[in-house]
C-alpha atoms as a PDB file:
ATOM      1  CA  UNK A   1       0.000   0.000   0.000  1.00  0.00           C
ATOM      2  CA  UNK A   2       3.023   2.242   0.900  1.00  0.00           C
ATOM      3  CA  UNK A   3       4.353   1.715  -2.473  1.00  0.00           C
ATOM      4  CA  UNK A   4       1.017   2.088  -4.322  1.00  0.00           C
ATOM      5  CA  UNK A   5       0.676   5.804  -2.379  1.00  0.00           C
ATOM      6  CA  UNK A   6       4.140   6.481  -3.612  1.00  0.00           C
ATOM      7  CA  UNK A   7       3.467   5.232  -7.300  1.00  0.00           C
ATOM      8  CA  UNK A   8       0.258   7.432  -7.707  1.00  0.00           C
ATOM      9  CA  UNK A   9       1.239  11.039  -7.423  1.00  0.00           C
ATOM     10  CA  UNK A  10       3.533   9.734 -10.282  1.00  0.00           C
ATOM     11  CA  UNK A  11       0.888   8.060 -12.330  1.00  0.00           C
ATOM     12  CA  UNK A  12      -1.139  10.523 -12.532  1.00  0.00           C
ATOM     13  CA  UNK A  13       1.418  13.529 -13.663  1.00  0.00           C
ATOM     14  CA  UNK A  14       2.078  10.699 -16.439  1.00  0.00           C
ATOM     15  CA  UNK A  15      -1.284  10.204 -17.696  1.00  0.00           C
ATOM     16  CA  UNK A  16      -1.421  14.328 -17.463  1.00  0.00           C
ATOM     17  CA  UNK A  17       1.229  14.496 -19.529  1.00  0.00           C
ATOM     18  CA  UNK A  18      -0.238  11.744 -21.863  1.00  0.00           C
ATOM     19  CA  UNK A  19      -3.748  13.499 -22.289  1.00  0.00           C
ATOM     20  CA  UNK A  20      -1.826  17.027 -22.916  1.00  0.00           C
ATOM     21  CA  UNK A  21       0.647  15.533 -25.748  1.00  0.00           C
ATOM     22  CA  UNK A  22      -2.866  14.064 -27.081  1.00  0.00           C
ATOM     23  CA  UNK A  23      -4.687  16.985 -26.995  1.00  0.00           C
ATOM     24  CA  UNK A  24      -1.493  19.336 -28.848  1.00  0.00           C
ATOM     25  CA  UNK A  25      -1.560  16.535 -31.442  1.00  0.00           C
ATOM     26  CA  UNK A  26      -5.095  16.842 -32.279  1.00  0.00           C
ATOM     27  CA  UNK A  27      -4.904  20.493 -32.272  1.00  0.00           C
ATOM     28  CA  UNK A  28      -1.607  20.730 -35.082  1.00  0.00           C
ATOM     29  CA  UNK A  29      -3.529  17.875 -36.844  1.00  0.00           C
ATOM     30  CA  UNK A  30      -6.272  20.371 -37.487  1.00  0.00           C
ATOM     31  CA  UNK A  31      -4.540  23.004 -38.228  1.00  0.00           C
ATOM     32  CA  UNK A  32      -1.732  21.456 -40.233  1.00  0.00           C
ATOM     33  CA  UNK A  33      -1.021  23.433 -44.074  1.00  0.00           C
ATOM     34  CA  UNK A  34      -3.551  26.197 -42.422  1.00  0.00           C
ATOM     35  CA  UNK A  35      -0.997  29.200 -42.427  1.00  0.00           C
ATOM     36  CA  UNK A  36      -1.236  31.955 -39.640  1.00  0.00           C
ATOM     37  CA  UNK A  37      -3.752  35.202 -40.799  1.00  0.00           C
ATOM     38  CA  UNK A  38      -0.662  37.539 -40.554  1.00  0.00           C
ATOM     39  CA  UNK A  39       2.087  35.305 -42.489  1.00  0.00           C
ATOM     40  CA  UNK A  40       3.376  35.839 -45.808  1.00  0.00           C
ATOM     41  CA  UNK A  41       4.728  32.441 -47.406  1.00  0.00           C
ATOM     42  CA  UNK A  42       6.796  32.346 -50.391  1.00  0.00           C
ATOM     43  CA  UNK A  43       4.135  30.496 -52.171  1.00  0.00           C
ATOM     44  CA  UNK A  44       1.817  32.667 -54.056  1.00  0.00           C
ATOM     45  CA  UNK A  45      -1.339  31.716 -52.949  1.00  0.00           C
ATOM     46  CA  UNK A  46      -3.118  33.924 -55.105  1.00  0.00           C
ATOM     47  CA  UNK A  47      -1.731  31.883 -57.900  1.00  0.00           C
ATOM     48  CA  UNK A  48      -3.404  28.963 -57.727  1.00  0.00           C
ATOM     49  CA  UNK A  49      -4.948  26.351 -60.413  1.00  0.00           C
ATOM     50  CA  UNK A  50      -8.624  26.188 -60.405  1.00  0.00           C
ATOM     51  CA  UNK A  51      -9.220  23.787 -62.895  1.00  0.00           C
ATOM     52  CA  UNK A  52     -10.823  21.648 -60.452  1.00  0.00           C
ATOM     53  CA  UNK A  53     -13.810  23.181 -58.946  1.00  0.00           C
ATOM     54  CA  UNK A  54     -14.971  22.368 -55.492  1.00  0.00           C
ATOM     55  CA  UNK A  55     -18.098  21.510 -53.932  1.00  0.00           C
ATOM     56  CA  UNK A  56     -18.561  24.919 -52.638  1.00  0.00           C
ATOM     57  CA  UNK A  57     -17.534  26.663 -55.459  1.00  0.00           C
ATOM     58  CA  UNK A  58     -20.314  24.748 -57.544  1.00  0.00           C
ATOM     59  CA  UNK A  59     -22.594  26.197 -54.865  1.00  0.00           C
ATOM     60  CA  UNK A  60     -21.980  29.788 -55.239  1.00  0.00           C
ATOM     61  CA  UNK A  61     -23.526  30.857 -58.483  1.00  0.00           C
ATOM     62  CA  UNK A  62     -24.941  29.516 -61.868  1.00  0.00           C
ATOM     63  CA  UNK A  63     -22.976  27.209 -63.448  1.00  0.00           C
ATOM     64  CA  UNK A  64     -23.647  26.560 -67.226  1.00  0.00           C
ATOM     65  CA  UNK A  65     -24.267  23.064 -68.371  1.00  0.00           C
ATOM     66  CA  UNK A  66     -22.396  22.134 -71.295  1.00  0.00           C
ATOM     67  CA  UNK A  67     -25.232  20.813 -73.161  1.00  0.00           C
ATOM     68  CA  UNK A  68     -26.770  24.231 -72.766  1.00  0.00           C
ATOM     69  CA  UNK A  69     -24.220  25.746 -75.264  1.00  0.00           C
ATOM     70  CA  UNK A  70     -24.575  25.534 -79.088  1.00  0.00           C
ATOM     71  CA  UNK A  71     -22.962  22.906 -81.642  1.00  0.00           C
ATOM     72  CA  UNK A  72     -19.952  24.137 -83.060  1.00  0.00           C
ATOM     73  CA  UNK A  73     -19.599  23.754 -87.158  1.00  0.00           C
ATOM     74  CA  UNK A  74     -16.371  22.231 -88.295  1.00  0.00           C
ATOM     75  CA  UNK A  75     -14.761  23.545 -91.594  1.00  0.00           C
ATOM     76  CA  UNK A  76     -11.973  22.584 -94.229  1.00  0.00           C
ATOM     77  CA  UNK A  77      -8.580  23.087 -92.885  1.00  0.00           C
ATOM     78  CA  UNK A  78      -5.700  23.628 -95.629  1.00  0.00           C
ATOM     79  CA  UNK A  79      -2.915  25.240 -94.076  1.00  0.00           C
ATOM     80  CA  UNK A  80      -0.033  25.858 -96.567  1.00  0.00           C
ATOM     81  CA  UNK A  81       2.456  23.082 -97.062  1.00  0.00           C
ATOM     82  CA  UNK A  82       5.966  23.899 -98.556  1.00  0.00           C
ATOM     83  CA  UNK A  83       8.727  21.175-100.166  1.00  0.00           C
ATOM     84  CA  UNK A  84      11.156  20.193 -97.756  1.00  0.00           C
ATOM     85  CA  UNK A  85      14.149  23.036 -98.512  1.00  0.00           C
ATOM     86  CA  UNK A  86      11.781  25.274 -97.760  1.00  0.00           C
ATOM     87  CA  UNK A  87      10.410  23.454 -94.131  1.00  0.00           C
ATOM     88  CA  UNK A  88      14.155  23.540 -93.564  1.00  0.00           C
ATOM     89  CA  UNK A  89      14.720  27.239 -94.355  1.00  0.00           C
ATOM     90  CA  UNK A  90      11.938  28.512 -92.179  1.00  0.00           C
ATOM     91  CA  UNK A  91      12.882  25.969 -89.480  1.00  0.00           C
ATOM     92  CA  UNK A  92      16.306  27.524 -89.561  1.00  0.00           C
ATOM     93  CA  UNK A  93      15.621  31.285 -89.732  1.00  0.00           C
ATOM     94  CA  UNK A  94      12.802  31.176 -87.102  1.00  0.00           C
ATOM     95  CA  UNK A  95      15.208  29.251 -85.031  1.00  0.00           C
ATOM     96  CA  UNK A  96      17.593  31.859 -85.531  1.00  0.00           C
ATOM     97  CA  UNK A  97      15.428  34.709 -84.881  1.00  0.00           C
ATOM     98  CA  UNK A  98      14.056  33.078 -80.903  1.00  0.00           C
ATOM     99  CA  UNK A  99      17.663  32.232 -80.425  1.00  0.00           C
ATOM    100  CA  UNK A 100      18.725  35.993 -80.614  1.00  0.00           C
ATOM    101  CA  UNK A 101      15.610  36.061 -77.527  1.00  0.00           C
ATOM    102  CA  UNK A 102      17.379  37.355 -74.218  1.00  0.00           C
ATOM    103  CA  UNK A 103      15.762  38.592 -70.502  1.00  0.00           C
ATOM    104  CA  UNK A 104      16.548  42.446 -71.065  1.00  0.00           C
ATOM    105  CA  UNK A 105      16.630  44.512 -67.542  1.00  0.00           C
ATOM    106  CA  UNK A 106      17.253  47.810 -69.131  1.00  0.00           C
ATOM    107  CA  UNK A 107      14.384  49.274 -71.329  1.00  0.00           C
ATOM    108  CA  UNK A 108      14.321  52.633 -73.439  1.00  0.00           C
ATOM    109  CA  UNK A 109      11.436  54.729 -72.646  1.00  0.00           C
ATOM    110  CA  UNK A 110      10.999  55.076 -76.644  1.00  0.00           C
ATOM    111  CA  UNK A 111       7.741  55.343 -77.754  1.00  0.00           C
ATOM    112  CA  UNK A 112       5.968  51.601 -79.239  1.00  0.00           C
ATOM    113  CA  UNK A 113       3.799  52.453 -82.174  1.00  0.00           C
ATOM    114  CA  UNK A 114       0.232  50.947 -79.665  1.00  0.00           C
ATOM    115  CA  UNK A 115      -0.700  49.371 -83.241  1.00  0.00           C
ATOM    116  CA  UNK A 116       2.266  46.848 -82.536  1.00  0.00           C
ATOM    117  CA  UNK A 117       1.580  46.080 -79.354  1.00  0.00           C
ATOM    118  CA  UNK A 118      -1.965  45.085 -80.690  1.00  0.00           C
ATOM    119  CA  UNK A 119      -1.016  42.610 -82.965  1.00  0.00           C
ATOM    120  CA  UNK A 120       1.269  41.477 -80.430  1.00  0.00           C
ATOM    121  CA  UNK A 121      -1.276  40.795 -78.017  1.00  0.00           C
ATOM    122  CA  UNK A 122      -3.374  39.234 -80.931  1.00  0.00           C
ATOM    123  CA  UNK A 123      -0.608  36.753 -81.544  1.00  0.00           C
ATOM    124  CA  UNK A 124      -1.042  35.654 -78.334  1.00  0.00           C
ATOM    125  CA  UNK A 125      -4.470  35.517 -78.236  1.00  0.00           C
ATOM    126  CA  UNK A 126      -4.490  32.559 -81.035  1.00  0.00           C
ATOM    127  CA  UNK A 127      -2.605  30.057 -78.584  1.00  0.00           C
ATOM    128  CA  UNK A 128      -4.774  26.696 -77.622  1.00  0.00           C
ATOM    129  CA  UNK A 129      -6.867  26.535 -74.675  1.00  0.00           C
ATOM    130  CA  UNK A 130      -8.581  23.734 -72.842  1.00  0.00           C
ATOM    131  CA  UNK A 131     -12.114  23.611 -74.724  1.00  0.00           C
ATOM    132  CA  UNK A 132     -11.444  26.592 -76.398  1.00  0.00           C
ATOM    133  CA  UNK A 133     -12.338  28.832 -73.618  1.00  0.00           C
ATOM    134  CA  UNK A 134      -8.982  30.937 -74.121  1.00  0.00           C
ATOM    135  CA  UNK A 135      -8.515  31.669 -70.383  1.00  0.00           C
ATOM    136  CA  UNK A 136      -6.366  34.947 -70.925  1.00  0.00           C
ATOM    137  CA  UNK A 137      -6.655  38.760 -69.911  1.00  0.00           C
ATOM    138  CA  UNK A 138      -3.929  40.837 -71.428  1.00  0.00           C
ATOM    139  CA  UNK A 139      -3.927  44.128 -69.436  1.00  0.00           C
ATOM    140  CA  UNK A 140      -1.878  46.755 -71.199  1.00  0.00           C
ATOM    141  CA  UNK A 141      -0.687  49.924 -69.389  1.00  0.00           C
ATOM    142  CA  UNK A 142       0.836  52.975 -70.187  1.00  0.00           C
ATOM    143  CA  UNK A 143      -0.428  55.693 -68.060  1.00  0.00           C
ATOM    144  CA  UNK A 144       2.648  56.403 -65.844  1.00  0.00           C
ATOM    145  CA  UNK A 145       1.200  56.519 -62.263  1.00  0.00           C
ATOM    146  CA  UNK A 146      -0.177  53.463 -62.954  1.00  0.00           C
ATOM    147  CA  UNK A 147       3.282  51.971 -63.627  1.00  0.00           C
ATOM    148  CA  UNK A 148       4.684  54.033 -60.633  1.00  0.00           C
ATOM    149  CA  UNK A 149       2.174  52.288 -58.500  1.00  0.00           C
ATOM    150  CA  UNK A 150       2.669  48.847 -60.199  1.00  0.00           C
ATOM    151  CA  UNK A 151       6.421  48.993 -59.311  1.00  0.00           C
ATOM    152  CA  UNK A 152       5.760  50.418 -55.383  1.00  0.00           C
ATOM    153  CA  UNK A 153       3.737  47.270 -54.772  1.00  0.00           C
ATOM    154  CA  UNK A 154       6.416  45.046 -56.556  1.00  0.00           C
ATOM    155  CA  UNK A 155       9.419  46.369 -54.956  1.00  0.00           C
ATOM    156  CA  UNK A 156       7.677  46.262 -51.558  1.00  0.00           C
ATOM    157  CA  UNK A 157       6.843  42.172 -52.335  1.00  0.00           C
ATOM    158  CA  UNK A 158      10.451  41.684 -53.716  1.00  0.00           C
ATOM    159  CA  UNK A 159      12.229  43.019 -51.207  1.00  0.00           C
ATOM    160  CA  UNK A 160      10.312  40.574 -48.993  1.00  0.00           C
ATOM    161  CA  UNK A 161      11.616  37.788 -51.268  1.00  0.00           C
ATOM    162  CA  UNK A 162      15.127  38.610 -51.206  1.00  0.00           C
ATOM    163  CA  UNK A 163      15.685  39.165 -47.676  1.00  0.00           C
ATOM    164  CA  UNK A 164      13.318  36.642 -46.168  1.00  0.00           C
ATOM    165  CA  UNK A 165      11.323  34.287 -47.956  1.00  0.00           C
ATOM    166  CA  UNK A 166      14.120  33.220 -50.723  1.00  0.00           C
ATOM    167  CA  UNK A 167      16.564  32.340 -48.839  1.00  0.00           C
ATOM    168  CA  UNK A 168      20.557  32.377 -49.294  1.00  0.00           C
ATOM    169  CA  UNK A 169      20.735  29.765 -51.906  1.00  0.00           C
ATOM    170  CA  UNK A 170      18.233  31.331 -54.385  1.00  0.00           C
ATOM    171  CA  UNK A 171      19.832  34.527 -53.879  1.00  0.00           C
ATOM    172  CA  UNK A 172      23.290  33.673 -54.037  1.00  0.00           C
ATOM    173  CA  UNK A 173      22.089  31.796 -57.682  1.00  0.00           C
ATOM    174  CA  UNK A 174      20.555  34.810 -58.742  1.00  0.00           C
ATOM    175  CA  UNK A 175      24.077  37.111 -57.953  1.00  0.00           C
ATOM    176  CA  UNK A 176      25.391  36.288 -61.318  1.00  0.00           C
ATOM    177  CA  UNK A 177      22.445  37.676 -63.111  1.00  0.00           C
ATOM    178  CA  UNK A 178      22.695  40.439 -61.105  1.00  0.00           C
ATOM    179  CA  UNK A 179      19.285  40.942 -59.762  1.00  0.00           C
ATOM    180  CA  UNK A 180      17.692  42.502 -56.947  1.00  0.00           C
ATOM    181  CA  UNK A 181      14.480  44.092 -56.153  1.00  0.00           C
ATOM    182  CA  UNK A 182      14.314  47.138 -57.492  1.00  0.00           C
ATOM    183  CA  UNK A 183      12.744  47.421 -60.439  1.00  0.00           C
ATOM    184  CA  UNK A 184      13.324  50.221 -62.831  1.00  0.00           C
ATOM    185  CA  UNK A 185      12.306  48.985 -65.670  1.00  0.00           C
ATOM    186  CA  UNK A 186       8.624  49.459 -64.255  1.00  0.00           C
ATOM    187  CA  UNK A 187       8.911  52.685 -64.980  1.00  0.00           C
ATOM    188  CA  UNK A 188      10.809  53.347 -67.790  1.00  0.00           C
ATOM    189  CA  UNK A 189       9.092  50.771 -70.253  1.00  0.00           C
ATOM    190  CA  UNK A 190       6.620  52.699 -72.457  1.00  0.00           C
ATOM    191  CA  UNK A 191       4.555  49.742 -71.516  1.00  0.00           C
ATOM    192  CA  UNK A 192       3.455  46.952 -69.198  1.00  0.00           C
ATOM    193  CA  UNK A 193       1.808  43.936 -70.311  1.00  0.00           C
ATOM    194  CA  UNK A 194       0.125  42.155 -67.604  1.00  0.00           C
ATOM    195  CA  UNK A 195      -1.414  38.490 -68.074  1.00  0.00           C
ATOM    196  CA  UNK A 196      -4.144  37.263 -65.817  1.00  0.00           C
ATOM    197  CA  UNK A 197      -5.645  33.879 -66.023  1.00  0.00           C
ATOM    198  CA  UNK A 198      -9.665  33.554 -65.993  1.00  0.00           C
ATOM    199  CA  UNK A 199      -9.815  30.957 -63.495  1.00  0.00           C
ATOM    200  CA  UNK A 200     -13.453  30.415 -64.676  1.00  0.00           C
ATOM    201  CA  UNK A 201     -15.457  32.271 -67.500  1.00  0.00           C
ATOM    202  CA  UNK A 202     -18.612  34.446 -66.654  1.00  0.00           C
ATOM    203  CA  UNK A 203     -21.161  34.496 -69.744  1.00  0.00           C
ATOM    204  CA  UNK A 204     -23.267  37.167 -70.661  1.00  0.00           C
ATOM    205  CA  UNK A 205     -26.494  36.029 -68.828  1.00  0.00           C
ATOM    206  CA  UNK A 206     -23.989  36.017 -65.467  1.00  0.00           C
ATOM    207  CA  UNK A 207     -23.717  31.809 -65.702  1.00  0.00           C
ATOM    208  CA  UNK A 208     -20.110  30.752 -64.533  1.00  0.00           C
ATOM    209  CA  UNK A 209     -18.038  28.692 -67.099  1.00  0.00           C
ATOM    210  CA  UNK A 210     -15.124  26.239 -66.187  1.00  0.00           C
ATOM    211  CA  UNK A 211     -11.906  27.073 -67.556  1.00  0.00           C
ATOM    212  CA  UNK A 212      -9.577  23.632 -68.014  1.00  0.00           C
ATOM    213  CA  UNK A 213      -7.081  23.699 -67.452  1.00  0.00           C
ATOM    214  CA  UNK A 214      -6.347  27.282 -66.957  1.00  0.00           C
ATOM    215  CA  UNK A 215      -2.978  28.374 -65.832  1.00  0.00           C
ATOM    216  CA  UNK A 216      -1.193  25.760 -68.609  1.00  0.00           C
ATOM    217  CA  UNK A 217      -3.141  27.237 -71.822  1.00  0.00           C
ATOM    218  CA  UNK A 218      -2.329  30.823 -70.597  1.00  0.00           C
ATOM    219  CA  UNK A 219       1.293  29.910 -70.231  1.00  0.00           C
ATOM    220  CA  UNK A 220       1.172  28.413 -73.562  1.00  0.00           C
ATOM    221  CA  UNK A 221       0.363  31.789 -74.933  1.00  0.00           C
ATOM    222  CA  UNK A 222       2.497  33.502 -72.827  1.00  0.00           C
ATOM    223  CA  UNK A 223       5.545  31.746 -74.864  1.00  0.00           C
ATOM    224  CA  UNK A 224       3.518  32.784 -77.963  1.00  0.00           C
ATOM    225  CA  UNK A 225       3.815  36.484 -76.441  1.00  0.00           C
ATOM    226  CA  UNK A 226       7.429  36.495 -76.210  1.00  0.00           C
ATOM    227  CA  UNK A 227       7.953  34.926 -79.655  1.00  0.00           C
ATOM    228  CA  UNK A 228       5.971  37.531 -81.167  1.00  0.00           C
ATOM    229  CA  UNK A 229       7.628  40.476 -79.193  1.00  0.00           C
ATOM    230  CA  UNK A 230      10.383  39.281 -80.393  1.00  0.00           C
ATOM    231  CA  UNK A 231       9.712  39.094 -84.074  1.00  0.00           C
ATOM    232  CA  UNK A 232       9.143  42.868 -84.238  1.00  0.00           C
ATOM    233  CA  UNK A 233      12.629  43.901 -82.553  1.00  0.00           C
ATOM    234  CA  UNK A 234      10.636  44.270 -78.660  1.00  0.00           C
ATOM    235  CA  UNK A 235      12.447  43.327 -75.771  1.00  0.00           C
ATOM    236  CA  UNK A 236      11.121  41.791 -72.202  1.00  0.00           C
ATOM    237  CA  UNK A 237      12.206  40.115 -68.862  1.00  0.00           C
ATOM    238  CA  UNK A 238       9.863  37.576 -67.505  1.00  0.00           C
ATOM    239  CA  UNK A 239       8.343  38.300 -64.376  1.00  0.00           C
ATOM    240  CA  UNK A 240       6.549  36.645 -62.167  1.00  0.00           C
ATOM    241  CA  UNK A 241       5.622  39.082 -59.299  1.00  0.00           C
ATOM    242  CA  UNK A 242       5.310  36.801 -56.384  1.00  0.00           C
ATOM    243  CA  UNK A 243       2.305  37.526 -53.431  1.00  0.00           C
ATOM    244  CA  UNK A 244       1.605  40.555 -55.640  1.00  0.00           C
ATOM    245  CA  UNK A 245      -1.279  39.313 -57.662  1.00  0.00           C
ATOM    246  CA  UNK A 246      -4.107  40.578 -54.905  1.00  0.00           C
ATOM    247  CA  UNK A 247      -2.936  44.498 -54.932  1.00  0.00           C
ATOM    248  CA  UNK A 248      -2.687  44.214 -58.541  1.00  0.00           C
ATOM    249  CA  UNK A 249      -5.750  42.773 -59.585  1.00  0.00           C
ATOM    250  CA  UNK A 250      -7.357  45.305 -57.311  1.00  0.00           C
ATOM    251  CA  UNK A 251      -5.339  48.491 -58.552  1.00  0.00           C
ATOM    252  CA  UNK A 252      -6.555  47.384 -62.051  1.00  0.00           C
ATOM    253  CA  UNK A 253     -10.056  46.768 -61.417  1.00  0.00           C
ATOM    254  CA  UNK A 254      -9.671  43.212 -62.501  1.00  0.00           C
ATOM    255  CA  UNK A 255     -12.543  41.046 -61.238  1.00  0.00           C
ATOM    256  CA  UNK A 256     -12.069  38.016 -58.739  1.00  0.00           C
ATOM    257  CA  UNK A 257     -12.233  35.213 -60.969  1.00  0.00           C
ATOM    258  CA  UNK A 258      -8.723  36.753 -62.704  1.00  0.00           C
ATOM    259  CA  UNK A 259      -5.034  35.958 -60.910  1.00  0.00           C
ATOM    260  CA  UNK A 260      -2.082  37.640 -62.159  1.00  0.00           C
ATOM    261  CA  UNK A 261       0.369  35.171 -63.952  1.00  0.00           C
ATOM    262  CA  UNK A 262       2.954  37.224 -65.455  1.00  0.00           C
ATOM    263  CA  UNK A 263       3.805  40.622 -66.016  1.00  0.00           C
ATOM    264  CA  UNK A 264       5.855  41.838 -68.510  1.00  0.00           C
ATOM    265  CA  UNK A 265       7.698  45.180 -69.298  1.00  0.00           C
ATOM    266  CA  UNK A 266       7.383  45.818 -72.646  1.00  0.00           C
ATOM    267  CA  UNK A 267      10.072  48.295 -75.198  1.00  0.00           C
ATOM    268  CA  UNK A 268      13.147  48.163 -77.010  1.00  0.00           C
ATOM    269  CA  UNK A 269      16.229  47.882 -75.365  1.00  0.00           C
ATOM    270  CA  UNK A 270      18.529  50.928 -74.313  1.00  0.00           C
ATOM    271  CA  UNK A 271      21.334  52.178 -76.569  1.00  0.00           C
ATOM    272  CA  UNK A 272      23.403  50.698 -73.442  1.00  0.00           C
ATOM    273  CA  UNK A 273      21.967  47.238 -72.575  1.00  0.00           C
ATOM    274  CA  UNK A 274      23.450  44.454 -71.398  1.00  0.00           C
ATOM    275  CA  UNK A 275      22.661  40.956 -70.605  1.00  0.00           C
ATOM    276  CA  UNK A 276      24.667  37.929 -69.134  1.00  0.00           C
ATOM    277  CA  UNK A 277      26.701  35.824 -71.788  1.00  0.00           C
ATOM    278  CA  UNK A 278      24.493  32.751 -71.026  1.00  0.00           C
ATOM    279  CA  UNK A 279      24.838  29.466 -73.232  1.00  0.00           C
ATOM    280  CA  UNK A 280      21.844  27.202 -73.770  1.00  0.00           C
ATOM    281  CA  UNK A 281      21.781  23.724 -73.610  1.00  0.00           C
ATOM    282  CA  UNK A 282      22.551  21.897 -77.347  1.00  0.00           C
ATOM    283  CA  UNK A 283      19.981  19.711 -78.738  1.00  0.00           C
ATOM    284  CA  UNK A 284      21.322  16.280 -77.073  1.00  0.00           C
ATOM    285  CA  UNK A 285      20.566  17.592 -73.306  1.00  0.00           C
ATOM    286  CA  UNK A 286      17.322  18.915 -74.255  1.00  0.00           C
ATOM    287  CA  UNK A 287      15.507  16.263 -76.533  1.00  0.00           C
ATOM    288  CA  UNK A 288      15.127  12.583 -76.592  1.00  0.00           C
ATOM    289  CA  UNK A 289      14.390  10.783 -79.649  1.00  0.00           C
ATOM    290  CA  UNK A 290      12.883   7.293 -79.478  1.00  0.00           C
END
């Protein structure tokens, strides 16, 4: 009985401790991937893929049925064919011309003829989307407080990445490019090119319409974009303005169903610009032939 008296005390400060560690458990079970209202991960969580809609999404609103839209004709298709010298001529030249395609950092503020940038943006605008619903806003701007305040709210997010949510690695990678957060080029571009996705389509009569997916077809035509920028003497960098999407989409009066995907300054280069001497991979590394 002595012993048992003894033994108790410590019995129960073990089950206590049992029954707490259970409790914590359940508590970072529930809560686990559920970030803190006040944190600011590196992930962009405005960027997200929302092919997939979810049980409460199919809730909220008027979703059209896809046997409420009409049949679509199909008509002859006779694209031009050319002999084989020429196949290999083109091939060569257009090879040529996206090989001369480098990230330029240092813009002239020159004036674009707009009509170019129109085409431009047409180009794009004929890449292939999941069931045709071409997924893509291309927001153009030019007005310069509008760029001023584009390039606040990216320099304020970047600075974030570099010092904090990057870490050294990244960084250090990015040295030789010789990169860092601010952002001239914002400014000085005669113009920005902004790409949101549609992460669903709203039809005239206000009905919802899934987008498939989504983020893949716009990226598709965002490589269309830069081809055709190129083919008319325009430089860009790629940019990909992390945890920046919200402030954006709201500073352009972009509606909810639209997250930002790329933005890209758009010009020719300065009389001074420079870029690093970077090689790219040769056929072998890059393609596998079976």
């Amino acid at each position: 009985m002595a012993l048992l008296s003894v033994l108790t005390p410590v019995l129960a400060v073990v089950l206590c401790l049992v029954i707490g560690f259970m409790l914590v458990k359940t508590r970072d079970t529930e809560t686990k991937g559920t970030p803190k209202a006040d944190s600011r991960p590196w992930a962009d969580q405005d960027l997200q893929d929302d092919t997939v809609i979810t049980s409460r999404e199919e809730e909220d609103g008027d979703w059209v049925d896809g046997g409420e839209e009409e049949d679509l004709a199909h008509v002859p298709y006779s694209p031009p064919r050319y002999p084989e010298e020429k196949m290999l001529e083109r091939s060569r030249d257009f090879y040529t011309l996206l090989n001369q395609r480098r990230s330029v950092r240092f813009i002239s503020p020159e004036p674009v003829p707009r009509e170019v940038i129109d085409n431009v943006i047409r180009t794009a605008g004929t890449g292939p989307s999941g069931a045709h619903t071409e997924p893509w806003t291309f927001v153009v701007v030019s007005d310069p407080e509008t760029k001023h305040q584009i390039r606040q709210i990216v320099e304020e997010e970047e600075e974030v990445n570099y010092r904090q949510r990057m870490g050294d690695k990244w960084v250090s990678d990015l040295s030789k490019l010789r990169t860092n957060w601010i952002k001239e080029y914002l400014d000085v571009a005669p113009y920005l090119v902004l790409i949101f996705k549609q992460t669903y389509g709203i039809l005239p009569n206000g009905k919802k319409k899934t987008h498939y997916y989504n983020e893949i077809s716009v990226s598709i035509s965002c490589g269309i974009l830069l081809a055709a920028l190129q083919n008319v003497g325009l430089v860009t960098v790629t940019s990909t303005p992390l945890n920046c999407g919200p402030q954006i989409r709201l500073l352009l009066k972009r509606p909810a169903n639209e997250k930002l995907l790329m933005l890209l300054p758009v010009g020719y280069p300065a009389s001074d610009a420079t870029v690093p001497d970077l090689k790219r991979k040769p056929l072998d590394d890059i393609m596998v032939h079976i």
